[in-house]
Every structure is written in structure tokens, then in C-alpha cells.
N, C-alpha and C. Protein backbone atom coordinates (compact mmCIF):
# COMPACT_ATOMS: atom_id res chain seq x y z
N UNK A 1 30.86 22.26 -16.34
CA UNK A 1 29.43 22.47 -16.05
C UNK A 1 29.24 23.84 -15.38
N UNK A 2 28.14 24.70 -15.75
CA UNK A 2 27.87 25.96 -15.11
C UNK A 2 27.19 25.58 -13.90
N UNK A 3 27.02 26.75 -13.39
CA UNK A 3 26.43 26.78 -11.99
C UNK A 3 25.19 26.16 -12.06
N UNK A 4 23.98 26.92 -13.13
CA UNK A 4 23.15 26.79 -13.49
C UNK A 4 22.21 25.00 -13.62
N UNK A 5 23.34 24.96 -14.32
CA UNK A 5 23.38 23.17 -14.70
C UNK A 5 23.56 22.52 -13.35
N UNK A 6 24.37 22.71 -12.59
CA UNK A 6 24.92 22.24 -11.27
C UNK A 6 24.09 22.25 -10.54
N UNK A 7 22.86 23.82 -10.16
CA UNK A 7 22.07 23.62 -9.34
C UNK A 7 20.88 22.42 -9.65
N UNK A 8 20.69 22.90 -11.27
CA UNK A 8 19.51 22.32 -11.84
C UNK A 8 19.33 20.71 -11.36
N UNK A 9 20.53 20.32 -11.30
CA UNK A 9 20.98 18.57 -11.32
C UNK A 9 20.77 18.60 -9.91
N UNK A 10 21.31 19.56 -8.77
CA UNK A 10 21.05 18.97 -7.84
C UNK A 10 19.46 18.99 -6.90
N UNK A 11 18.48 20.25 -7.26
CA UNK A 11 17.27 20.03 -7.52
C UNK A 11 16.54 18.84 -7.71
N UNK A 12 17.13 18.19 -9.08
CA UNK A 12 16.33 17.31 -9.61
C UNK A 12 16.66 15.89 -8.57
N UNK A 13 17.75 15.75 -8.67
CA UNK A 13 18.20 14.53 -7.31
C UNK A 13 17.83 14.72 -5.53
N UNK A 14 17.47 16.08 -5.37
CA UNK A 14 16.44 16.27 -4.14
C UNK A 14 15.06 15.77 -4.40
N UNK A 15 14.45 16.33 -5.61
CA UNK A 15 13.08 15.73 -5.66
C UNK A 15 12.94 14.51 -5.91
N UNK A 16 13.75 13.62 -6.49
CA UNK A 16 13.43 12.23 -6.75
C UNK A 16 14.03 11.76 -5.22
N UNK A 17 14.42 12.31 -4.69
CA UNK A 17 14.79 11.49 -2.90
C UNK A 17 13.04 11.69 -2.08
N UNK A 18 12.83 12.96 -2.35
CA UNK A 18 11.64 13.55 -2.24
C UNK A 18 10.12 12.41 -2.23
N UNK A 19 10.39 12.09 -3.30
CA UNK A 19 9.62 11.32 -4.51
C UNK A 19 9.57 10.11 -3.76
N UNK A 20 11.00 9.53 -3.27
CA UNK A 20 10.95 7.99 -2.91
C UNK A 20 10.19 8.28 -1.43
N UNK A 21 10.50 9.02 -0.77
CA UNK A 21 10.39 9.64 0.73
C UNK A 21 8.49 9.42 1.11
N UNK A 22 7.81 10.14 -0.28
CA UNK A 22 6.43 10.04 0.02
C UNK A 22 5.81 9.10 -0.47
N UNK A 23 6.69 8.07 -1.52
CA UNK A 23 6.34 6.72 -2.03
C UNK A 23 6.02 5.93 -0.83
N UNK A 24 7.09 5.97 0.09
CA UNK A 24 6.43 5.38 1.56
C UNK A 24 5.24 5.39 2.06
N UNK A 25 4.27 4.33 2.40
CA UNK A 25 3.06 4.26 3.33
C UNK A 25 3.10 4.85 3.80
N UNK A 26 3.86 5.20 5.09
CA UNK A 26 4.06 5.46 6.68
C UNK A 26 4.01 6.45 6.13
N UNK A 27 4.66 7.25 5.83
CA UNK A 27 5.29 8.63 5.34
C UNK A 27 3.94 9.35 4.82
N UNK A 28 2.80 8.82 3.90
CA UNK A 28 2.21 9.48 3.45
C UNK A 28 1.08 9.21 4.37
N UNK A 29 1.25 8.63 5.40
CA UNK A 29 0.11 8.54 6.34
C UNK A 29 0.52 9.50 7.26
N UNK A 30 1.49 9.51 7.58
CA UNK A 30 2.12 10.50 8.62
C UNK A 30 1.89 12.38 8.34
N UNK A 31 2.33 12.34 6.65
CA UNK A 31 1.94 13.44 6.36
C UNK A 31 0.75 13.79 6.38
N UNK A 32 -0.31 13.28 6.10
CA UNK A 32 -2.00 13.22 6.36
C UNK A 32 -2.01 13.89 7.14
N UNK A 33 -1.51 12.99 8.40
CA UNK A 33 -1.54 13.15 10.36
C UNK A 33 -1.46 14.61 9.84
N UNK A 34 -0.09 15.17 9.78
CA UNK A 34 -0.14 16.66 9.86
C UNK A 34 -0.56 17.77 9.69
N UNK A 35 -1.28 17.24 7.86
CA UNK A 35 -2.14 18.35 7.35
C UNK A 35 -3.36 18.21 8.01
N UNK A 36 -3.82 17.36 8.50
CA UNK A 36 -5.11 17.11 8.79
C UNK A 36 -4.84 18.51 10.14
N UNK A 37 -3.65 18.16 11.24
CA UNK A 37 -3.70 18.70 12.36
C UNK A 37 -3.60 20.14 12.04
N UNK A 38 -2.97 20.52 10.83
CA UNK A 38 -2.50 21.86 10.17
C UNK A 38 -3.75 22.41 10.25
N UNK A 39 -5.04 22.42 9.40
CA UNK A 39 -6.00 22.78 8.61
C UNK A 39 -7.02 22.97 9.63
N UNK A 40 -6.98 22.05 11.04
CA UNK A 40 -7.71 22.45 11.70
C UNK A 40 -7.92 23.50 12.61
């Protein structure tokens, strides 16, 4: 496998951890919390 391929794969298995991470309630309530505090 090239590098290329190697990174690509491991990208893709960050974002689907990613993915499960903001599938969470809490998590996407929490993130809210932040942007909300961000923006203001």
C-alpha cells in the first residue's frame, strides 16, 4: 500500500469515529453550548 492510500484510509477511519462522536446527544448539545458561546 502507498502512502497515499495509507493516509487516505486513515482519514476516512478518523471521520467515521468523528461521525459516531457527534451521533451522540450530549455531544451535539455540548457542541451547540460552544458555538453558541463562540459567535457571541
Amino acid at each position: 500500500m502507498d502512502s497515499t492510500a495509507c493516509s487516505a484510509s486513515r482519514i476516512s477511519s478518523a471521520a467515521g469515529r468523528i461521525d459516531l462522536f457527534l451521533s451522540n446527544e450530549k455531544t451535539q448539545y455540548l457542541a451547540g453550548k460552544v458555538l453558541l458561546a463562540n459567535s457571541k
